[in-house]
N, C-alpha and C. Protein backbone atom coordinates (compact mmCIF):
# COMPACT_ATOMS: atom_id res chain seq x y z
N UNK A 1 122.65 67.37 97.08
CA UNK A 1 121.33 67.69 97.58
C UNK A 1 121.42 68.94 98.46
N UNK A 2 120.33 69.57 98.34
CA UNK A 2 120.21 71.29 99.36
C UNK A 2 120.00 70.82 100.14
N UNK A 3 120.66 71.15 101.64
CA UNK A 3 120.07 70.94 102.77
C UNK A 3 119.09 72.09 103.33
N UNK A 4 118.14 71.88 103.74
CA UNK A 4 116.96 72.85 103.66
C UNK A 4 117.41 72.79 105.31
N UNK A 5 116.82 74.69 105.91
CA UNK A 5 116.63 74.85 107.11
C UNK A 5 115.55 74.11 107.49
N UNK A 6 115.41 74.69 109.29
CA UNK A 6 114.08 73.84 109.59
C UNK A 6 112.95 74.93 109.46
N UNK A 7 113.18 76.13 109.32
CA UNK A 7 112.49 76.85 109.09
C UNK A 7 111.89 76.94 107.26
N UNK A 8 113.04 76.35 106.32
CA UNK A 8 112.31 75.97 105.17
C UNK A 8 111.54 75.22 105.20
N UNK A 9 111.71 73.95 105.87
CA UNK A 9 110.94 72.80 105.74
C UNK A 9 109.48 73.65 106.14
N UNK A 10 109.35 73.85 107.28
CA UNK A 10 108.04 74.31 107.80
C UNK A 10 107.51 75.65 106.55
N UNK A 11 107.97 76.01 105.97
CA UNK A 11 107.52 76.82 105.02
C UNK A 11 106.92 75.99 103.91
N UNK A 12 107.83 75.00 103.19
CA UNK A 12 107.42 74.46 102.03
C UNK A 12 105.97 73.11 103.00
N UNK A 13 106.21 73.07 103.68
CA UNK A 13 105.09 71.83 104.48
C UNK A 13 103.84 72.75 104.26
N UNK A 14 104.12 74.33 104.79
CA UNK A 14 102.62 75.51 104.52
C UNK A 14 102.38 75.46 103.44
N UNK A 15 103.45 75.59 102.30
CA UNK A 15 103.16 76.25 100.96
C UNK A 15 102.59 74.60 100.05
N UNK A 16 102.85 73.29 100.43
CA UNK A 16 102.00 72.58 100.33
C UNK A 16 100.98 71.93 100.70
N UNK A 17 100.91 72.39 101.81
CA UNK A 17 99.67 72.20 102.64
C UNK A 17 98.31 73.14 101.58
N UNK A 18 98.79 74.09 101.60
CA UNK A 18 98.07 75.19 100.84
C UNK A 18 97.56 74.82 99.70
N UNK A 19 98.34 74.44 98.86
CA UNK A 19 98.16 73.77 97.09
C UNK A 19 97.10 72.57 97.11
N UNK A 20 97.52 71.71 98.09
CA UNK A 20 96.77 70.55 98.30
C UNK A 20 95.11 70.90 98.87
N UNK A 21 95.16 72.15 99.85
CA UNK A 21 93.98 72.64 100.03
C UNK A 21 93.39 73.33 98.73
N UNK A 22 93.92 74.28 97.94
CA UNK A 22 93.17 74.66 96.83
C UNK A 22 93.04 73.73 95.99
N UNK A 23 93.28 72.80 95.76
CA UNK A 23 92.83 71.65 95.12
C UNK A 23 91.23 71.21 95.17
N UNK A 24 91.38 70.94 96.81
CA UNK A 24 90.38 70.29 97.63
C UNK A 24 89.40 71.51 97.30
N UNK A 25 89.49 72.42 97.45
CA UNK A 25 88.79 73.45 97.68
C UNK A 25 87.80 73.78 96.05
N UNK A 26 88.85 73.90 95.18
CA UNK A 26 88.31 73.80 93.75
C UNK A 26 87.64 73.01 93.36
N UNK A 27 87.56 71.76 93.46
CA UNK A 27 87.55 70.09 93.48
C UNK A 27 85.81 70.26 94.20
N UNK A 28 85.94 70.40 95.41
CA UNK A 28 84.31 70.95 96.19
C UNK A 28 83.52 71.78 94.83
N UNK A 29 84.22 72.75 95.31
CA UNK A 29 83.11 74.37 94.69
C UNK A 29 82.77 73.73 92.97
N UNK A 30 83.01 72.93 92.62
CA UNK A 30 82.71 72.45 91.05
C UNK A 30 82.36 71.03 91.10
N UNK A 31 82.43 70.23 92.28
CA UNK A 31 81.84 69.20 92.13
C UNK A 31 80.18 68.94 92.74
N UNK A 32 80.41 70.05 94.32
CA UNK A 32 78.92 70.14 95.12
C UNK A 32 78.38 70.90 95.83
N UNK A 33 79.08 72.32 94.38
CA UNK A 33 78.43 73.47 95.18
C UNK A 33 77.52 74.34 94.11
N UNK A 34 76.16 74.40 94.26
CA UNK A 34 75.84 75.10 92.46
C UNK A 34 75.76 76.29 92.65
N UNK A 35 76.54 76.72 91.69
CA UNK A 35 76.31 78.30 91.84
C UNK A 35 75.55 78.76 90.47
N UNK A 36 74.29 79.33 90.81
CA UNK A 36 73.70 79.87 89.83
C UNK A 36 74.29 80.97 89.00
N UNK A 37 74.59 80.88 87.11
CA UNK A 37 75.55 81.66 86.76
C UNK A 37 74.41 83.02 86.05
N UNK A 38 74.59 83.78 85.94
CA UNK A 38 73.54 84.47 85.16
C UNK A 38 74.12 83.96 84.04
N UNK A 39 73.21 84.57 82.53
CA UNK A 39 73.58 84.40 81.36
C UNK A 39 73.91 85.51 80.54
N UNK A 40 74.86 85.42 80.57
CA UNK A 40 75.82 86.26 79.75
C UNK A 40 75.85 86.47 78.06
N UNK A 41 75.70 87.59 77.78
CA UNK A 41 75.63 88.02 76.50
C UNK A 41 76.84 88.11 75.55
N UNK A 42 77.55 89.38 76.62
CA UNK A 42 78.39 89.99 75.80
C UNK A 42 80.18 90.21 76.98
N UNK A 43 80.83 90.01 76.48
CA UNK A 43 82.51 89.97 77.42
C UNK A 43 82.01 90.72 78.26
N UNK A 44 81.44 92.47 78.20
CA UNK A 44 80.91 93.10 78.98
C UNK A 44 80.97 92.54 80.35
N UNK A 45 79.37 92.11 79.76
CA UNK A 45 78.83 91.03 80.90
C UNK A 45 79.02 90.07 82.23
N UNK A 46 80.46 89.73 80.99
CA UNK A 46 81.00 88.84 82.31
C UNK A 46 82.44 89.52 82.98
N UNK A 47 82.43 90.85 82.39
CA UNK A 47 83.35 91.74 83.00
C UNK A 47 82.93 92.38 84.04
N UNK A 48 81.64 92.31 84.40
CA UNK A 48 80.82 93.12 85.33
C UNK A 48 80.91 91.65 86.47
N UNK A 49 80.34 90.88 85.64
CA UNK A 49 80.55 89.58 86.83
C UNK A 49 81.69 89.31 87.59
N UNK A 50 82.88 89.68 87.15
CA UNK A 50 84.24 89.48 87.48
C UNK A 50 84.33 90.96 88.64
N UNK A 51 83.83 92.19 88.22
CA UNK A 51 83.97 93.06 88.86
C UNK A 51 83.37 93.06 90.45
N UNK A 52 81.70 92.75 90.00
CA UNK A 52 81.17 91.89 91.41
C UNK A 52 81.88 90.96 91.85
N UNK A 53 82.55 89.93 91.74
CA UNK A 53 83.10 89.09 92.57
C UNK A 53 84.75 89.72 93.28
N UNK A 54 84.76 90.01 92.75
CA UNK A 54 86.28 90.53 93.02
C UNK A 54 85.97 91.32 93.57
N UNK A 55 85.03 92.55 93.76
CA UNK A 55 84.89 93.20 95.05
C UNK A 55 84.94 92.64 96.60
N UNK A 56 84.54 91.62 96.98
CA UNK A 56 84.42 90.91 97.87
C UNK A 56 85.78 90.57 98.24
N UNK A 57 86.89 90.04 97.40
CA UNK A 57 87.87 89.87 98.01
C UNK A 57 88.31 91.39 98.22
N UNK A 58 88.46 92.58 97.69
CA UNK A 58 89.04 94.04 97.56
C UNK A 58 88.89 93.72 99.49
N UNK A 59 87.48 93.61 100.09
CA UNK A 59 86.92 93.65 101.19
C UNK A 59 88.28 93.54 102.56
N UNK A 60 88.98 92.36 101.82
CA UNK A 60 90.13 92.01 103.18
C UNK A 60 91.31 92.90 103.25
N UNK A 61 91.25 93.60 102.05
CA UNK A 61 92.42 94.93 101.89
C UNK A 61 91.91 95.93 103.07
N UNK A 62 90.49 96.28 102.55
CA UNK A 62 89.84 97.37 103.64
C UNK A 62 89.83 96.77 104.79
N UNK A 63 89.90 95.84 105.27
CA UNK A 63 89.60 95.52 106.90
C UNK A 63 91.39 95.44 106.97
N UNK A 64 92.48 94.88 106.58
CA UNK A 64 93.64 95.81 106.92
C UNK A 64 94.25 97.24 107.24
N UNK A 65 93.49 97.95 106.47
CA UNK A 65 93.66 99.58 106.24
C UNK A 65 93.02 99.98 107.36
N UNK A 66 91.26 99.40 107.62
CA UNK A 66 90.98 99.92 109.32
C UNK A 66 91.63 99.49 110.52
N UNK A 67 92.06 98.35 110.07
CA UNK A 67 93.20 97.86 111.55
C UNK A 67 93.93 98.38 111.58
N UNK A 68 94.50 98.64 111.10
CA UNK A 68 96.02 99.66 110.72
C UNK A 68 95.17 100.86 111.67
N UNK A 69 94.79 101.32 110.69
CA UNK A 69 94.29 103.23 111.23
C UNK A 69 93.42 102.96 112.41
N UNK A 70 93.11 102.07 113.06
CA UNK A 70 92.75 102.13 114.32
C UNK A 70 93.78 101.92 115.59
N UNK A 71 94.81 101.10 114.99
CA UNK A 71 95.81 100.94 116.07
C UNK A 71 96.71 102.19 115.76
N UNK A 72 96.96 102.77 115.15
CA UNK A 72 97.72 103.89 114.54
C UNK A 72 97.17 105.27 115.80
N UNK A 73 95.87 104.99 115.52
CA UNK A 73 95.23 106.14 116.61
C UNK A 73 95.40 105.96 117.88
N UNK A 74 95.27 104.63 118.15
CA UNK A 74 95.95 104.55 119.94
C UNK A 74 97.55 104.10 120.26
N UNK A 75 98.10 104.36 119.40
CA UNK A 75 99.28 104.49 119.48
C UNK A 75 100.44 105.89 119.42
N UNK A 76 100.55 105.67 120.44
CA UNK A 76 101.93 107.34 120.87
C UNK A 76 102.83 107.52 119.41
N UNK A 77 102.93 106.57 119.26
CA UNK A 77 104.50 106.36 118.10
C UNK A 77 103.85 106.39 117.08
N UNK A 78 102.54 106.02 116.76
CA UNK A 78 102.33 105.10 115.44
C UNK A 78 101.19 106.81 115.16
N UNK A 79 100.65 107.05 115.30
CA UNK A 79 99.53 108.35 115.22
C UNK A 79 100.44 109.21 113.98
N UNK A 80 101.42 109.59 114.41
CA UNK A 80 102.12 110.16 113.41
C UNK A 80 102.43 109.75 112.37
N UNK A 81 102.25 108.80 111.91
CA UNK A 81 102.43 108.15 110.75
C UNK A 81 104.21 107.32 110.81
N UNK A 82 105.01 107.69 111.67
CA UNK A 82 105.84 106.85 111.69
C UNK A 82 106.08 105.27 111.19
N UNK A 83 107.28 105.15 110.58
CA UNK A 83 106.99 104.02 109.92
C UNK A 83 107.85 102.87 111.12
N UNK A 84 109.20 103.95 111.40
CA UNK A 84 110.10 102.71 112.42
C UNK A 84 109.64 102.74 113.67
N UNK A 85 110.33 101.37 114.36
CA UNK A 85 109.84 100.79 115.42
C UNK A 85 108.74 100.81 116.18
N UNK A 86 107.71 100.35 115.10
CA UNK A 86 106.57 100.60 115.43
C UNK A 86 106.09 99.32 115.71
N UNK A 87 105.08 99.03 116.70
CA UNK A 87 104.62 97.69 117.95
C UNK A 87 104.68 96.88 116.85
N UNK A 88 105.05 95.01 117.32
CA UNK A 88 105.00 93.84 116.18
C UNK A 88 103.63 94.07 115.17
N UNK A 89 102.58 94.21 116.36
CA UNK A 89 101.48 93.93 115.58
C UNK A 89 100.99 95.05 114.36
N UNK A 90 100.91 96.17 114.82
CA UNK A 90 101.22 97.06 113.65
C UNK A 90 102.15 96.90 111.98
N UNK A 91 103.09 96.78 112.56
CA UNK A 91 104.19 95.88 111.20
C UNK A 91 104.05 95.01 110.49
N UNK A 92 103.27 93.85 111.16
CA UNK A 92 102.34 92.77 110.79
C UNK A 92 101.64 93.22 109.75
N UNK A 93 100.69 94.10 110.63
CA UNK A 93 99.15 94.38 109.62
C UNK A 93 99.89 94.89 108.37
N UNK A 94 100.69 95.95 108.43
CA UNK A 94 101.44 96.77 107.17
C UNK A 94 102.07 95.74 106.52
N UNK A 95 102.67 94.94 106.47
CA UNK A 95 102.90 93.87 105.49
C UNK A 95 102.13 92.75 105.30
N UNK A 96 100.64 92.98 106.12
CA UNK A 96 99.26 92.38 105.19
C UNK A 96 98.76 93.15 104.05
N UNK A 97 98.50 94.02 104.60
CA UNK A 97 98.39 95.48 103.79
C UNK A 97 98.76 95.67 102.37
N UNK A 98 100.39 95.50 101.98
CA UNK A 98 100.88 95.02 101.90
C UNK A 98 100.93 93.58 100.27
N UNK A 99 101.04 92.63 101.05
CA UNK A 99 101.36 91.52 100.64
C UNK A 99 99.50 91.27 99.79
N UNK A 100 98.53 91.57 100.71
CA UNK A 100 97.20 91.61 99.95
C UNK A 100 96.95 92.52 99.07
N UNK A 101 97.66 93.64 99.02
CA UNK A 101 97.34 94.39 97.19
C UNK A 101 98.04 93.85 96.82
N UNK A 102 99.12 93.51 96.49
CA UNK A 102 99.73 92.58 95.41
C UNK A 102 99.22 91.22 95.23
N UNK A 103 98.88 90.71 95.71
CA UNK A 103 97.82 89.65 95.85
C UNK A 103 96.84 89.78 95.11
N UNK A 104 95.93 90.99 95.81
CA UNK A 104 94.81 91.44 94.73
C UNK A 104 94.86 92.00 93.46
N UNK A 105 95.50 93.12 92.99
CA UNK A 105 95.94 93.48 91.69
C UNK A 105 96.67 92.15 90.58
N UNK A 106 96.67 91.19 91.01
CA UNK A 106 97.55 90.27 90.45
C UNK A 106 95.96 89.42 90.13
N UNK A 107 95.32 89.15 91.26
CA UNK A 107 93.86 88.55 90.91
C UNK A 107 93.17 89.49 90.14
N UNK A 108 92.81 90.20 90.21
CA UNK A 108 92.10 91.59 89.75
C UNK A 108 92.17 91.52 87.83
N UNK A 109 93.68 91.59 87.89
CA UNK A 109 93.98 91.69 86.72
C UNK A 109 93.57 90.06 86.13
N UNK A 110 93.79 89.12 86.48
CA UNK A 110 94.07 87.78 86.55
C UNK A 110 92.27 87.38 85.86
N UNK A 111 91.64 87.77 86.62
CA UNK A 111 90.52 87.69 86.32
C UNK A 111 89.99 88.55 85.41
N UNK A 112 89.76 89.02 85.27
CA UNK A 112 89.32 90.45 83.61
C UNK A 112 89.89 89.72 82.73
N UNK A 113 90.99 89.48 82.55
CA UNK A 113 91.87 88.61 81.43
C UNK A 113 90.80 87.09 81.07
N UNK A 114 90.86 86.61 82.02
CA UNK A 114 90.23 85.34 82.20
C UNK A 114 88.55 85.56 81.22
N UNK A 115 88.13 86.72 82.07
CA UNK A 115 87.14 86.55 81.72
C UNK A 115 86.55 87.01 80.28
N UNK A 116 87.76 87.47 80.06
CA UNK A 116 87.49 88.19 78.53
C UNK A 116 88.01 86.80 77.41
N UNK A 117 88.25 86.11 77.93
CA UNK A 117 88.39 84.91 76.73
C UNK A 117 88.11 83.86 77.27
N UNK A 118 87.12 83.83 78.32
CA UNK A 118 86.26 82.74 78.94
C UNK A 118 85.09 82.36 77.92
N UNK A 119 84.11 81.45 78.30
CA UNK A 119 83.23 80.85 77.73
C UNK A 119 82.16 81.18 79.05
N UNK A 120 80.66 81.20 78.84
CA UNK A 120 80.02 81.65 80.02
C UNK A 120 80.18 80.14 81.32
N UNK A 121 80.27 78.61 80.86
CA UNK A 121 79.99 77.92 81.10
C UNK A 121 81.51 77.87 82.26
N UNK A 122 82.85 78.92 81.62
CA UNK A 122 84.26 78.56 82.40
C UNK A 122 83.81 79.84 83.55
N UNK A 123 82.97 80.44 83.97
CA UNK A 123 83.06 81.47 84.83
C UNK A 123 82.74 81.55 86.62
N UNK A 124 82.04 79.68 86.00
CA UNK A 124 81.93 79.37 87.68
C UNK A 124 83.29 79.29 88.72
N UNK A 125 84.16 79.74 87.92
CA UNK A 125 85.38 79.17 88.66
C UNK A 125 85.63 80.85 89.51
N UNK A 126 85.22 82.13 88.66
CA UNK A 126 85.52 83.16 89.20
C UNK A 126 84.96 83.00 90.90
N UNK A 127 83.80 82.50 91.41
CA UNK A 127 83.32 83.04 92.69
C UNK A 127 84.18 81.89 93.65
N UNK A 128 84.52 80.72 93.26
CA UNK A 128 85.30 79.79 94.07
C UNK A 128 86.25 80.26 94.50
N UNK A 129 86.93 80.99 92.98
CA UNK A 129 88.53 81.51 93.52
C UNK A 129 88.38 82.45 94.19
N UNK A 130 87.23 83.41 94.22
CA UNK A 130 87.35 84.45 94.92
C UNK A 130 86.88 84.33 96.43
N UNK A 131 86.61 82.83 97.06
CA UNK A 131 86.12 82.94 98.35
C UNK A 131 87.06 82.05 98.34
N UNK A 132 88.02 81.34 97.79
CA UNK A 132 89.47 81.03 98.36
C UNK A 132 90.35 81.79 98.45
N UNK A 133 90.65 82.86 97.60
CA UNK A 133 91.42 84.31 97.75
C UNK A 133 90.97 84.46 99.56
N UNK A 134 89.61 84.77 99.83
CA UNK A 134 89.40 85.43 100.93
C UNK A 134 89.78 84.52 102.06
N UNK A 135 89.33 83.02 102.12
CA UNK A 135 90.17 82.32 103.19
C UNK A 135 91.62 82.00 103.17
N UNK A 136 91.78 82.37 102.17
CA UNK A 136 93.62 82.38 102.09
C UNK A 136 93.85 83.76 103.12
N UNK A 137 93.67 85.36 102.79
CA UNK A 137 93.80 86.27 102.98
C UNK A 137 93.68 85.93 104.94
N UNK A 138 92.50 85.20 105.11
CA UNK A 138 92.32 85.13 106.83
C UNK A 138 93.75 84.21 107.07
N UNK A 139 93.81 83.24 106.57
CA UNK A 139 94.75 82.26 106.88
C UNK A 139 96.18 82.86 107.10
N UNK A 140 96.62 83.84 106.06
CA UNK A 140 97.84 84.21 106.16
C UNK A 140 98.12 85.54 107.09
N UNK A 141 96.90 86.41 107.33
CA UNK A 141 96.55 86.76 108.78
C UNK A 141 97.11 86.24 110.16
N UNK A 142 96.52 85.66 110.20
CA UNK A 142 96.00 84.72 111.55
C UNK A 142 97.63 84.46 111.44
N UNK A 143 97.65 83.59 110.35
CA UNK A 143 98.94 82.94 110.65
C UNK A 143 100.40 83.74 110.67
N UNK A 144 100.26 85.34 110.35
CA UNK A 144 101.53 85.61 110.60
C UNK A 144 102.23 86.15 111.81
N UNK A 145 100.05 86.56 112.68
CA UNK A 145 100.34 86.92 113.62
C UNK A 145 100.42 85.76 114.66
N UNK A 146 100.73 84.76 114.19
CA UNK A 146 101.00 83.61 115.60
C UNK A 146 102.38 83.44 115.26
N UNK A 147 103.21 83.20 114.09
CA UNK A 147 104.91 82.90 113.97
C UNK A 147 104.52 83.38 112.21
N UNK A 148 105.46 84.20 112.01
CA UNK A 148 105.87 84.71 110.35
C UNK A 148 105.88 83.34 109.40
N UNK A 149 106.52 82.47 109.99
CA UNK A 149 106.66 81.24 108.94
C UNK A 149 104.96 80.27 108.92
N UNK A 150 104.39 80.89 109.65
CA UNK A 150 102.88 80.18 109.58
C UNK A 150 102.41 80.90 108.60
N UNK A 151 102.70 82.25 107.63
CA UNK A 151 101.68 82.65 106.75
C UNK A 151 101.94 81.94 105.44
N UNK A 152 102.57 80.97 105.41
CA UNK A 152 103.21 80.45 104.18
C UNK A 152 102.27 79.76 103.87
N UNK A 153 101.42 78.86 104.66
CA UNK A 153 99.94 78.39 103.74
C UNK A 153 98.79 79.02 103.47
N UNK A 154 98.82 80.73 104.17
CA UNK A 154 97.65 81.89 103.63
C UNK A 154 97.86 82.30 101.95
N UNK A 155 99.57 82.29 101.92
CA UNK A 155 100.32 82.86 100.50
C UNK A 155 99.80 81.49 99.90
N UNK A 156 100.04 80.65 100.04
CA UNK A 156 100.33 79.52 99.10
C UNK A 156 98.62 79.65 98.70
N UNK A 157 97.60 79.48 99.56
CA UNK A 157 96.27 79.53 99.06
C UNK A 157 95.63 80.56 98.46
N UNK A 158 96.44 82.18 98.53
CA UNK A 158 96.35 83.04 97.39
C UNK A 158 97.17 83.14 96.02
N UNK A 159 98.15 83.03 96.28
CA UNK A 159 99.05 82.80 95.10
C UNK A 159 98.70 82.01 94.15
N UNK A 160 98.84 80.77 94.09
CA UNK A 160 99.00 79.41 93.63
C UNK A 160 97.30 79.51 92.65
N UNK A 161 96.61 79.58 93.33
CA UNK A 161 95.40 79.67 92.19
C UNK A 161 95.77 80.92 90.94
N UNK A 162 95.34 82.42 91.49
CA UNK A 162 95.92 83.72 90.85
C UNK A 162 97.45 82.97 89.74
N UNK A 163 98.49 82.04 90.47
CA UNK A 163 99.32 82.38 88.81
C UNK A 163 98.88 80.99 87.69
N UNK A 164 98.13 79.69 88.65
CA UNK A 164 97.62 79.14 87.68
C UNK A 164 96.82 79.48 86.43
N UNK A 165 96.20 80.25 86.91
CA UNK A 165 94.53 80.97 86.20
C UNK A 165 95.30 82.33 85.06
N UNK A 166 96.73 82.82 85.89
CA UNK A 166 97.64 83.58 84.74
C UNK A 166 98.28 82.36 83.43
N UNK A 167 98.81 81.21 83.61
CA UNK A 167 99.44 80.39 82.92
C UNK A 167 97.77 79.83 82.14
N UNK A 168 97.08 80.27 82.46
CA UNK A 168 95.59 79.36 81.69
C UNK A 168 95.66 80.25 81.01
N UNK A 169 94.86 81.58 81.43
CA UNK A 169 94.97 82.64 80.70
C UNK A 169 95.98 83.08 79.30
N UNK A 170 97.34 83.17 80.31
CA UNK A 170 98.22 83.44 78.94
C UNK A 170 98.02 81.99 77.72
N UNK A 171 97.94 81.03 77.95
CA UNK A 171 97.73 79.93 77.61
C UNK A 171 96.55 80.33 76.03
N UNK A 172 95.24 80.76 76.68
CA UNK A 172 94.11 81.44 76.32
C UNK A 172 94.31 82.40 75.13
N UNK A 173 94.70 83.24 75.43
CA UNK A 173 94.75 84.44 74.28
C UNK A 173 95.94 84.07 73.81
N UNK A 174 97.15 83.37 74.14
CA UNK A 174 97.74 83.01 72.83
C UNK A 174 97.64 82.12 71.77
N UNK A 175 96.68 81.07 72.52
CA UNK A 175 95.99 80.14 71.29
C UNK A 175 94.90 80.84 70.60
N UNK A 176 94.12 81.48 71.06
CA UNK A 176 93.15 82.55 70.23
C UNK A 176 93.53 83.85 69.39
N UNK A 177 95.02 83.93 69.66
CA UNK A 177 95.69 84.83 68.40
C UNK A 177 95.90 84.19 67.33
């Protein structure tokens, strides 16, 4: 048997804490939440729908990039664009920065895919995931700036949906080849 640190444990406790919340979370938004879908014609259509929703998460990238470039400006060291030893919290934001485009480009893509071999009736799932993307994104925030091993249930509540919805997906267009 692995003996796990105590700092794993508290990681995998986030990273299931997290799973068990997007569950809950999915589980809500499709059992008692209605979201009115428009009606969709053509892939187009619901490529545009995917584009609107997914803007909204893009949103938590940009509020990194102004934190950044605002502390950057009142900072002696950091103004210059310097990358080393620059204040915790700065470093932080840059590996939100960071860790949320890969996050997003992974959803981004994740979704277009989805939605191009969706059915109009499978698309309610795009605006759920995308306002769990965004409380994931606060969560793993918040949480990296209180101890690094606290962002492990922000990741787990972005991740974990984004590669399910990839394994559906790939799932998707290879049974439709």
């Amino acid at each position: 048997m692995i003996r796990l640190s105590q700092q794993q444990k508290d990681v995998r406790i986030g990273m299931t804490a997290g799973a068990v919340f997007c569950a809950i979370w999915v589980w809500m938004g499709y059992g008692f939440i209605e979201i009115e879908l428009p009606l969709w014609v053509t892939t187009g259509d619901r490529l545009a729908y995917v584009a609107k929703c997914d803007f909204f998460a893009s949103l938590l990238l940009l509020f990194g990039v102004i934190v950044v470039a605002v502390q950057r400006f009142f900072s002696g060291k950091a103004i210059e664009g310097q990358t080393e030893a620059l204040p915790k919290a700065i470093t932080i934001n840059l590996r939100y920065i960071q860790n949320t485009l890969e996050q997003f480009v992974l959803l981004m893509i994740t979704h277009t895919a989805f939605a191009a071999t969706a059915d109009s009736g499978d698309m309610k799932i795009i605006p759920i995931l995308v306002s769990l993307f965004i409380v994931g994104r606060v969560c793993f925030w918040i949480g990296y700036h209180q101890n690094a091993l606290y962002r492990s249930f922000g990741f787990a509540v972005t991740f974990y949906p984004t590669a399910l919805m990839m394994i559906v997906t790939v799932w998707r267009i290879w049974a439709g080849m």
